[in-house]
N, C-alpha and C. Protein backbone atom coordinates (compact mmCIF):
# COMPACT_ATOMS: atom_id res chain seq x y z
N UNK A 1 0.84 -1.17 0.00
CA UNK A 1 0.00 0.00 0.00
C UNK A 1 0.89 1.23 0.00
N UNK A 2 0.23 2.37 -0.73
CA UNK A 2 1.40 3.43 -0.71
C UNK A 2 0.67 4.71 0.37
N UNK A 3 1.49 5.37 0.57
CA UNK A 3 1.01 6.20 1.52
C UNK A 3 -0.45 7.00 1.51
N UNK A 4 -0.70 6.83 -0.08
CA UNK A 4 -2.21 7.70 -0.15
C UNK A 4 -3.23 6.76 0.26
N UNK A 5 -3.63 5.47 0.16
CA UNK A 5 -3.82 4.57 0.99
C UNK A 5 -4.06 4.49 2.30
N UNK A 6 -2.62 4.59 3.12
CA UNK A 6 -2.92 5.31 4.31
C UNK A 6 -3.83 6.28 4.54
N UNK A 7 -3.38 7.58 3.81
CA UNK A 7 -3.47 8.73 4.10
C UNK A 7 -5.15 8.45 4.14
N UNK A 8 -6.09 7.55 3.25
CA UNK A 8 -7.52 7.12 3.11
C UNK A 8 -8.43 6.60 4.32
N UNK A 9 -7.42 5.35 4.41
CA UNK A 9 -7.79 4.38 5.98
C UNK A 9 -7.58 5.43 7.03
N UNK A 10 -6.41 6.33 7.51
CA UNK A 10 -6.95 6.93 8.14
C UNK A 10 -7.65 8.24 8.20
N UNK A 11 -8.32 8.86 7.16
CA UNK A 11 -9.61 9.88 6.95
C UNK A 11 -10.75 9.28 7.21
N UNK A 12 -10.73 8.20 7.11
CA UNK A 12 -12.13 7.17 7.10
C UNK A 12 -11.99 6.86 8.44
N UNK A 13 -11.63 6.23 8.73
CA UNK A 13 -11.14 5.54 10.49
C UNK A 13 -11.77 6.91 11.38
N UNK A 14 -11.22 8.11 10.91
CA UNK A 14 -11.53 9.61 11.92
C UNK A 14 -12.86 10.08 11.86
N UNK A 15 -13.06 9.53 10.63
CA UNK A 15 -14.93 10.19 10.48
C UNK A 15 -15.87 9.15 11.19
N UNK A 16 -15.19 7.78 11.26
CA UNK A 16 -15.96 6.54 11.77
C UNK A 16 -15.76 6.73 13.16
N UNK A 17 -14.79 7.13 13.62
CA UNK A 17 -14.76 7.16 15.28
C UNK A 17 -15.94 7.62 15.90
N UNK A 18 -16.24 8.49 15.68
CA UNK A 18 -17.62 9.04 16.55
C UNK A 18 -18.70 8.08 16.29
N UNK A 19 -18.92 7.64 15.27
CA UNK A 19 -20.20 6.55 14.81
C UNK A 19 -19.88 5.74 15.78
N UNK A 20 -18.81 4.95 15.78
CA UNK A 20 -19.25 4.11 16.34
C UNK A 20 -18.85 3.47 17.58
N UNK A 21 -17.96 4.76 18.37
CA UNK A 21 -18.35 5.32 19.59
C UNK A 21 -19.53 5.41 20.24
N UNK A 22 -20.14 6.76 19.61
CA UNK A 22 -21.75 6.71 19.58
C UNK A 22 -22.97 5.38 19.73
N UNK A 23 -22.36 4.44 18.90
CA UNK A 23 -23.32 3.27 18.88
C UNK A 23 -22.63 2.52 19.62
N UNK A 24 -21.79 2.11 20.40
CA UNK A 24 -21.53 1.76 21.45
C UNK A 24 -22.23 2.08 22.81
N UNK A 25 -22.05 3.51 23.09
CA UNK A 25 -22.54 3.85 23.83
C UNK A 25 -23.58 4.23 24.45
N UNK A 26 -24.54 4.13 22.56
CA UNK A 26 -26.10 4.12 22.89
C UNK A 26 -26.60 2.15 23.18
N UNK A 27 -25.64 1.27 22.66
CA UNK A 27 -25.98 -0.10 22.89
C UNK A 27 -25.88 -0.24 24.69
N UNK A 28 -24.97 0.21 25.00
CA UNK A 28 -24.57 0.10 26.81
C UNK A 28 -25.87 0.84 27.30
N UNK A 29 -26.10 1.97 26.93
CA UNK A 29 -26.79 2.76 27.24
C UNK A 29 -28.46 1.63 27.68
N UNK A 30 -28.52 1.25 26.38
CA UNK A 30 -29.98 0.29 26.65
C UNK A 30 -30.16 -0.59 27.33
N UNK A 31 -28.53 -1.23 27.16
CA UNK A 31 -28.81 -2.57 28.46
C UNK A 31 -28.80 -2.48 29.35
N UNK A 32 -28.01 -1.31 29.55
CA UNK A 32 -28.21 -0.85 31.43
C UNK A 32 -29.88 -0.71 31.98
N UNK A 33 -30.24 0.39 31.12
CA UNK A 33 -32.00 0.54 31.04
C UNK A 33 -32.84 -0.45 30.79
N UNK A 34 -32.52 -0.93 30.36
CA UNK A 34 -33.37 -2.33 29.79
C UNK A 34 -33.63 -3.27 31.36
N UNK A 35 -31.92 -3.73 31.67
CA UNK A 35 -31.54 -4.24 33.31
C UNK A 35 -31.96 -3.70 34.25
N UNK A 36 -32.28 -2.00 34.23
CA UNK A 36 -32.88 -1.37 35.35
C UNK A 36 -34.65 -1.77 35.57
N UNK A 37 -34.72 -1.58 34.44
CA UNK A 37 -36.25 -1.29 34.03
C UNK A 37 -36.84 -2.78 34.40
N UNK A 38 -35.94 -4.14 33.99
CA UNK A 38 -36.46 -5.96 34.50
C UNK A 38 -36.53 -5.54 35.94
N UNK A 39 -35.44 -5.31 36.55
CA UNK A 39 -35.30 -5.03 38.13
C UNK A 39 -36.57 -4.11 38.56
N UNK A 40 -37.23 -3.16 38.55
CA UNK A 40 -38.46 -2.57 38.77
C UNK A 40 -39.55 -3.45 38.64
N UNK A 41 -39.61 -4.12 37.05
CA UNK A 41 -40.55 -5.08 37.20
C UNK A 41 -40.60 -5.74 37.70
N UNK A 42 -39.61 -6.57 37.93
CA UNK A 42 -40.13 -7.37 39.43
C UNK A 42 -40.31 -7.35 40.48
N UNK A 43 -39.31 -6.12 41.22
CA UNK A 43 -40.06 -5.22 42.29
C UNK A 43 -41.63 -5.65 42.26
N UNK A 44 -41.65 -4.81 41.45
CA UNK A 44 -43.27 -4.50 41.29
C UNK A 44 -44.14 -5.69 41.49
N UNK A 45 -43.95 -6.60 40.69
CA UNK A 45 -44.73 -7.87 40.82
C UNK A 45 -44.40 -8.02 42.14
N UNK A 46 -43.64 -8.28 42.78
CA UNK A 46 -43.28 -8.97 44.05
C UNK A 46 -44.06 -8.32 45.08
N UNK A 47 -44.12 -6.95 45.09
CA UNK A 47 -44.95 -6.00 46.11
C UNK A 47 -46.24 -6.39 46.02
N UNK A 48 -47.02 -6.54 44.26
CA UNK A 48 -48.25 -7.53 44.12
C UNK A 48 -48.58 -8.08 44.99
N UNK A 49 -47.52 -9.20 44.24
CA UNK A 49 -48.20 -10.48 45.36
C UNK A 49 -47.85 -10.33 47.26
N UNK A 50 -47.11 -9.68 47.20
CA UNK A 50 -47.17 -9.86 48.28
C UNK A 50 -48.55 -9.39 49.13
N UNK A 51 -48.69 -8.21 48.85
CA UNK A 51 -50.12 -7.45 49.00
C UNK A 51 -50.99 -8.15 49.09
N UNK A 52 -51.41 -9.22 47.66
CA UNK A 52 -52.58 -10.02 47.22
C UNK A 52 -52.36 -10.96 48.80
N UNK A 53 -50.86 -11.74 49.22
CA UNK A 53 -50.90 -12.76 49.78
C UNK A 53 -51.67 -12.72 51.38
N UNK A 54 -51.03 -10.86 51.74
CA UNK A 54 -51.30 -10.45 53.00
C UNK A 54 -52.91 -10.14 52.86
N UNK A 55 -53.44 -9.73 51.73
CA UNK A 55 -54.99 -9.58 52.14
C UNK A 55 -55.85 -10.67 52.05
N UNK A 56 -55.65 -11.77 51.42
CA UNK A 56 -56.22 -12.75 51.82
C UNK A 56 -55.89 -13.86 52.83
N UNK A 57 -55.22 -13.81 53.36
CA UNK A 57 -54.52 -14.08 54.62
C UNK A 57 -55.81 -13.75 55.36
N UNK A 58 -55.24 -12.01 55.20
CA UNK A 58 -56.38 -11.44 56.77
C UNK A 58 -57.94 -11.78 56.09
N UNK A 59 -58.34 -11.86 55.42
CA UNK A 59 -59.32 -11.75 55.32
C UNK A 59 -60.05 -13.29 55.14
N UNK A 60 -59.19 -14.44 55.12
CA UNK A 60 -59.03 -15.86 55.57
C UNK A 60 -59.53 -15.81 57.35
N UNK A 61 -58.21 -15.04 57.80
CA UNK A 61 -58.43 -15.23 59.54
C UNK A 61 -59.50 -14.37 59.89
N UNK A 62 -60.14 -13.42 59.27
CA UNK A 62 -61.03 -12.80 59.99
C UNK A 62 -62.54 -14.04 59.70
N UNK A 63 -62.87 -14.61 58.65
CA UNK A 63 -63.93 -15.11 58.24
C UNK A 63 -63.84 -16.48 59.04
N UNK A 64 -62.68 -17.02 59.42
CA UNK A 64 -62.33 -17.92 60.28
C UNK A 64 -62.69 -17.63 62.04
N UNK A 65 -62.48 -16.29 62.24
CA UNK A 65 -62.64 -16.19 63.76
C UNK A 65 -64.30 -15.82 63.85
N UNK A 66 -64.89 -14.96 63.07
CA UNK A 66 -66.34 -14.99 62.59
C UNK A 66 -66.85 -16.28 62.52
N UNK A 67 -66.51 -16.96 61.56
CA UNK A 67 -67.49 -18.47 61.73
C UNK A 67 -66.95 -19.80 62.75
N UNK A 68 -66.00 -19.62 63.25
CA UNK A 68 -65.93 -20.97 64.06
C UNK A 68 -65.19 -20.39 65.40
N UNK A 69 -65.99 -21.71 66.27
CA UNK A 69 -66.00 -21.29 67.23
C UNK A 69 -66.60 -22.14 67.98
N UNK A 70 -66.37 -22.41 69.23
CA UNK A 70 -67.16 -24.05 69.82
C UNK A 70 -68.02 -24.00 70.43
N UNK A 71 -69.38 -24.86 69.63
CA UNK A 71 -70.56 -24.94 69.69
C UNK A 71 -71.16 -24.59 68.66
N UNK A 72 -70.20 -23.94 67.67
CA UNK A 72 -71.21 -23.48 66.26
C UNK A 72 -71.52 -23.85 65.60
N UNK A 73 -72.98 -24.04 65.17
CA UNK A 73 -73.28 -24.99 63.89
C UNK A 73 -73.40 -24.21 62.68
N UNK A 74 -72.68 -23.98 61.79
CA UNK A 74 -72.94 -23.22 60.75
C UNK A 74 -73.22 -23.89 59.71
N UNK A 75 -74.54 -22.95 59.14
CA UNK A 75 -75.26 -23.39 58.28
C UNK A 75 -74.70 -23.49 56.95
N UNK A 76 -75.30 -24.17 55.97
CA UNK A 76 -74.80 -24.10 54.45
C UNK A 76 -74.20 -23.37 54.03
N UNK A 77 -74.92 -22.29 53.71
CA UNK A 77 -73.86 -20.80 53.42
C UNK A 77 -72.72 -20.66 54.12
N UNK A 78 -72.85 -20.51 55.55
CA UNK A 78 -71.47 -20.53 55.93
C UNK A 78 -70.24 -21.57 56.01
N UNK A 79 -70.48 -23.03 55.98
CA UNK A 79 -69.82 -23.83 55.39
C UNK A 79 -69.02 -23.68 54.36
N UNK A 80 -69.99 -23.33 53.46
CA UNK A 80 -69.31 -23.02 52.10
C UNK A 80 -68.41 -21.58 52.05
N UNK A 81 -68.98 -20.68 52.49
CA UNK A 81 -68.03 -19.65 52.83
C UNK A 81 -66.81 -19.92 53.18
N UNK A 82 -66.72 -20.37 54.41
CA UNK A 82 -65.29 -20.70 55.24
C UNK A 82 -64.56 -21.79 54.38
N UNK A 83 -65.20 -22.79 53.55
CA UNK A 83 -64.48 -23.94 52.81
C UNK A 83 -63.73 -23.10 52.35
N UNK A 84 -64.77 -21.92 51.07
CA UNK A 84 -63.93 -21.22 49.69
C UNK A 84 -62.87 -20.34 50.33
N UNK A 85 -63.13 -19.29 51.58
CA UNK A 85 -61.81 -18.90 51.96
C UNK A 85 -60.56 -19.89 52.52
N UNK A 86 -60.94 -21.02 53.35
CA UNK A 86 -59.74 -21.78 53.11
C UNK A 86 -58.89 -22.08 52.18
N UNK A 87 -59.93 -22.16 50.78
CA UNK A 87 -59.18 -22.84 49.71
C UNK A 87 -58.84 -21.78 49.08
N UNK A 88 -59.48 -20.30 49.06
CA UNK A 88 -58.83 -19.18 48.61
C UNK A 88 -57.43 -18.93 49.28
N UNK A 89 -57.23 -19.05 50.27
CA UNK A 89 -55.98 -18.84 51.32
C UNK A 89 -54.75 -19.65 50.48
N UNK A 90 -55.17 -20.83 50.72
CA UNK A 90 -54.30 -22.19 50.37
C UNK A 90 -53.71 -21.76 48.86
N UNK A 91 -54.63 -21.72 47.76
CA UNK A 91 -54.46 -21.12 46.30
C UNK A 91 -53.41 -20.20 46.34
N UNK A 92 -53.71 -19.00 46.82
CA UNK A 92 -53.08 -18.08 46.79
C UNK A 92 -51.57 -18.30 47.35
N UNK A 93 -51.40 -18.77 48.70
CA UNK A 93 -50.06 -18.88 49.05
C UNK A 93 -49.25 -20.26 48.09
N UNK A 94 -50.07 -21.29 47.23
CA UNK A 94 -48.97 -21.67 46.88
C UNK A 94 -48.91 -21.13 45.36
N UNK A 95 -49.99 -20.59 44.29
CA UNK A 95 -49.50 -19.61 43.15
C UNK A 95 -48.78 -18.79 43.18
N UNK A 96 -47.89 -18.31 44.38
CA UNK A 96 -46.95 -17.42 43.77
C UNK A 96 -46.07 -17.31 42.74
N UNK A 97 -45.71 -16.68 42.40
CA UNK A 97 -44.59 -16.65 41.28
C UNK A 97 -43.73 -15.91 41.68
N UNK A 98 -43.35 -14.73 41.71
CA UNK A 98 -41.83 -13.74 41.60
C UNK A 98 -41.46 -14.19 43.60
N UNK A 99 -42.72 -14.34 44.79
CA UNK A 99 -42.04 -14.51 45.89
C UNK A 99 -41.69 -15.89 46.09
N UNK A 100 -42.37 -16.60 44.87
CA UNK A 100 -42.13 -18.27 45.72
C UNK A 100 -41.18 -18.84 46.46
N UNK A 101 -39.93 -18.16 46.20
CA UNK A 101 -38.66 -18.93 46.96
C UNK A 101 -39.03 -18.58 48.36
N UNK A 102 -39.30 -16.90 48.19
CA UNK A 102 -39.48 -16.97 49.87
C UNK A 102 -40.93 -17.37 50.48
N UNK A 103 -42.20 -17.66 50.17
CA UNK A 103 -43.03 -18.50 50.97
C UNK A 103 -42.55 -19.51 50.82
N UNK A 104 -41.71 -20.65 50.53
CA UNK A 104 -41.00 -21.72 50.33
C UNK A 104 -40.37 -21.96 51.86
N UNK A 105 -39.58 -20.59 51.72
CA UNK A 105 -38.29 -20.62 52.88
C UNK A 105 -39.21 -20.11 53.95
N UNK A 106 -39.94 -19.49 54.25
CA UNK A 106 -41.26 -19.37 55.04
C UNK A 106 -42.00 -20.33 55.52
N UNK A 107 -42.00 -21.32 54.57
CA UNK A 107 -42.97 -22.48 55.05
C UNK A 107 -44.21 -22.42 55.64
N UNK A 108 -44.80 -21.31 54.25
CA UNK A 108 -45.72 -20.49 55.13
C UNK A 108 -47.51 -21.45 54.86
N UNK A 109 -47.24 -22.21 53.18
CA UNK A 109 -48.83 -23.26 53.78
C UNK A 109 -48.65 -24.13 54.90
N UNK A 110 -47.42 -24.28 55.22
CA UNK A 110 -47.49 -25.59 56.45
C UNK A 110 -48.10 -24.69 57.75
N UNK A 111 -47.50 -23.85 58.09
CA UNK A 111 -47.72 -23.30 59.02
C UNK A 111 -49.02 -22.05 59.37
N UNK A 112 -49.45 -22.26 58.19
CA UNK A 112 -50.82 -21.45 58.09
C UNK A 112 -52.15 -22.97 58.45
N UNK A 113 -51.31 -23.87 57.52
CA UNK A 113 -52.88 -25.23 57.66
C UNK A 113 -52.37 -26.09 59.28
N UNK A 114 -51.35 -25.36 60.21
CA UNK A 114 -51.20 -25.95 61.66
C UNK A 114 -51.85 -24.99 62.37
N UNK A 115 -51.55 -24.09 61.92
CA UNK A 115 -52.03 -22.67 62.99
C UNK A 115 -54.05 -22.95 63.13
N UNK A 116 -54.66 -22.80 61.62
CA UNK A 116 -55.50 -23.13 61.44
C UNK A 116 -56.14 -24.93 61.89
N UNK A 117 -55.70 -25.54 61.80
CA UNK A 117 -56.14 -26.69 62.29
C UNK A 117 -55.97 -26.80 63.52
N UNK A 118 -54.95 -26.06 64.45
CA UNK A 118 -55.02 -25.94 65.77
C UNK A 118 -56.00 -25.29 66.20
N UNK A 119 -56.64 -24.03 65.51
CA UNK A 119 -57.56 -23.37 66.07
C UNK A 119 -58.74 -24.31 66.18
N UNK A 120 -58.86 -24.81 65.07
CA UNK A 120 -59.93 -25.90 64.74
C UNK A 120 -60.33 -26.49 65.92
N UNK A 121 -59.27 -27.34 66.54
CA UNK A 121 -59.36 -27.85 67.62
C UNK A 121 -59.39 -27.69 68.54
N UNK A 122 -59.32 -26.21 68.90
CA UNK A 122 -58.93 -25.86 70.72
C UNK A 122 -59.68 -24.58 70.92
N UNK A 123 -59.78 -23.90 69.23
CA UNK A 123 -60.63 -22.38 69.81
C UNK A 123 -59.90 -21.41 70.27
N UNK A 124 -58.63 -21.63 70.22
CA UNK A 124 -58.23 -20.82 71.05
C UNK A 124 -58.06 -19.84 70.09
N UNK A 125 -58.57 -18.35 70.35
CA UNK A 125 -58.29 -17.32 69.78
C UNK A 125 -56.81 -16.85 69.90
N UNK A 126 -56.73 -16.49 70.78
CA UNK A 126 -55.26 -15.97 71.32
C UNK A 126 -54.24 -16.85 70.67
N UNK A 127 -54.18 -17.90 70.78
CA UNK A 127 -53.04 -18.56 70.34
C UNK A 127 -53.06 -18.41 68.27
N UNK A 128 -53.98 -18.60 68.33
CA UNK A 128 -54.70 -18.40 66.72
C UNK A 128 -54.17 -17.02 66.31
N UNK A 129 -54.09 -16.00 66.99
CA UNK A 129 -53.83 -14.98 66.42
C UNK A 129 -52.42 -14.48 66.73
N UNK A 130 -51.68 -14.89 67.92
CA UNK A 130 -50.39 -15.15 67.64
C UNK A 130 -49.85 -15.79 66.57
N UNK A 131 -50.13 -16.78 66.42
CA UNK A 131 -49.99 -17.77 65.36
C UNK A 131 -49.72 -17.06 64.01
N UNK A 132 -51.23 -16.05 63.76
CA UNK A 132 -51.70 -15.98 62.29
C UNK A 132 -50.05 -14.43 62.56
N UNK A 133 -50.16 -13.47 63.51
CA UNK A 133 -49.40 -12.53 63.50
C UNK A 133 -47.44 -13.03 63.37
N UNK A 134 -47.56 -14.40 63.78
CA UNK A 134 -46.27 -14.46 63.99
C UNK A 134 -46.00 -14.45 61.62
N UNK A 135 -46.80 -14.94 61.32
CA UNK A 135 -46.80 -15.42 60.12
C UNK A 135 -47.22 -14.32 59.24
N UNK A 136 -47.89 -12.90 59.69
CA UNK A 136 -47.17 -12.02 58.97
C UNK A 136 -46.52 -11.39 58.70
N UNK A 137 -46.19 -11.06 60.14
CA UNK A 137 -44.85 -10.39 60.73
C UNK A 137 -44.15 -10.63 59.62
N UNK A 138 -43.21 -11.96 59.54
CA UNK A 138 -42.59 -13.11 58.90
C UNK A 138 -43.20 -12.05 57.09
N UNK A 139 -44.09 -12.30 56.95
CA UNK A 139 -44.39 -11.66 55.78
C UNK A 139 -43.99 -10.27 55.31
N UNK A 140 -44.38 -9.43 56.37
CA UNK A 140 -43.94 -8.31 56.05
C UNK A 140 -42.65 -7.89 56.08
N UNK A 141 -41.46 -8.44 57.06
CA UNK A 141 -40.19 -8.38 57.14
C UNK A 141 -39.77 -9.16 55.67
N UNK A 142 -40.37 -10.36 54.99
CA UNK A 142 -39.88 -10.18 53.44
C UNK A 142 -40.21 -9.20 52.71
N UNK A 143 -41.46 -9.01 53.00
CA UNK A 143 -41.50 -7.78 51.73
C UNK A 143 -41.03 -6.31 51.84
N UNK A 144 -40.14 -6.40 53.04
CA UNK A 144 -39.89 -4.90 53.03
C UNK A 144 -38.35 -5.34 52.52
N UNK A 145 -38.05 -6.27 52.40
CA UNK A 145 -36.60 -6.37 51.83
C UNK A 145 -36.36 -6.03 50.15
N UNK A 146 -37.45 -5.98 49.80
CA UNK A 146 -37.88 -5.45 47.97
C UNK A 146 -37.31 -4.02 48.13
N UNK A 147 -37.92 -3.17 48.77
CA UNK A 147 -37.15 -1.80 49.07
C UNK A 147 -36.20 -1.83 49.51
N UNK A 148 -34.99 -2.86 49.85
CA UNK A 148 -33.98 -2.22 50.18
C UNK A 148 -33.10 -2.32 49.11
């Protein structure tokens, strides 16, 4: 090659630098955003469910301390009531998706269908609601770890 050659490759090379500089730095640019933006979304989902998990929870133990109770005979309707929130409860804590590892590491249907089947058997409110509080507590100390 003779020097005008050169003198070509590098006029060209100097006008290309910024291009594709530029497109470098708009490619980094996206994946970072792109990586930020997955990370939010799942935030987000995770705060979901968590939300979804804690309101039917409570609203499991409240329909639970409302209908049973010893000596109660509850009628059809309420049978069926208390069945579908059991099985609403149950559903819900094991469909998770984005928290599952941690109701997993929670072990939180086992200890929701003991808490509950203890009440079953003994009535005892107090212990029932220790029980149900120790297990959101437990809940809410995961989900505040999303914000940190």
């Amino acid at each position: 090659m003779n020097q005008s050659h050169w003198v070509l490759i590098a006029n060209v090379a100097s006008a290309m630098w910024p291009v594709l500089t530029g497109l470098v730095g708009v490619l980094i640019g996206a994946y970072i955003s792109n990586r930020n933006q997955r990370k939010h979304w799942v935030a987000d989902n995770k705060r979901a469910e968590y939300r979804e998990l804690l309101t039917t929870m409570t609203r499991t133990f409240n329909t639970v301390i409302i209908l049973v109770g010893p000596g109660v005979a509850l009628a059809g309707n309420e049978q069926r009531k208390l069945i579908d929130a059991d099985s609403e409860c149950s559903i819900v804590i094991k469909d998770r998706i984005f928290i599952a590892d941690e109701v997993d590491e929670m072990d939180l249907l086992k200890r929701w269908h003991e808490a509950r089947q203890h009440y079953g058997q003994t009535y005892d409110v107090g212990e029932f609601a220790s029980s149900f509080g120790r297990i959101m507590g437990d809940l809410r100390v995961s989900a505040r770890e999303i914000i940190r």
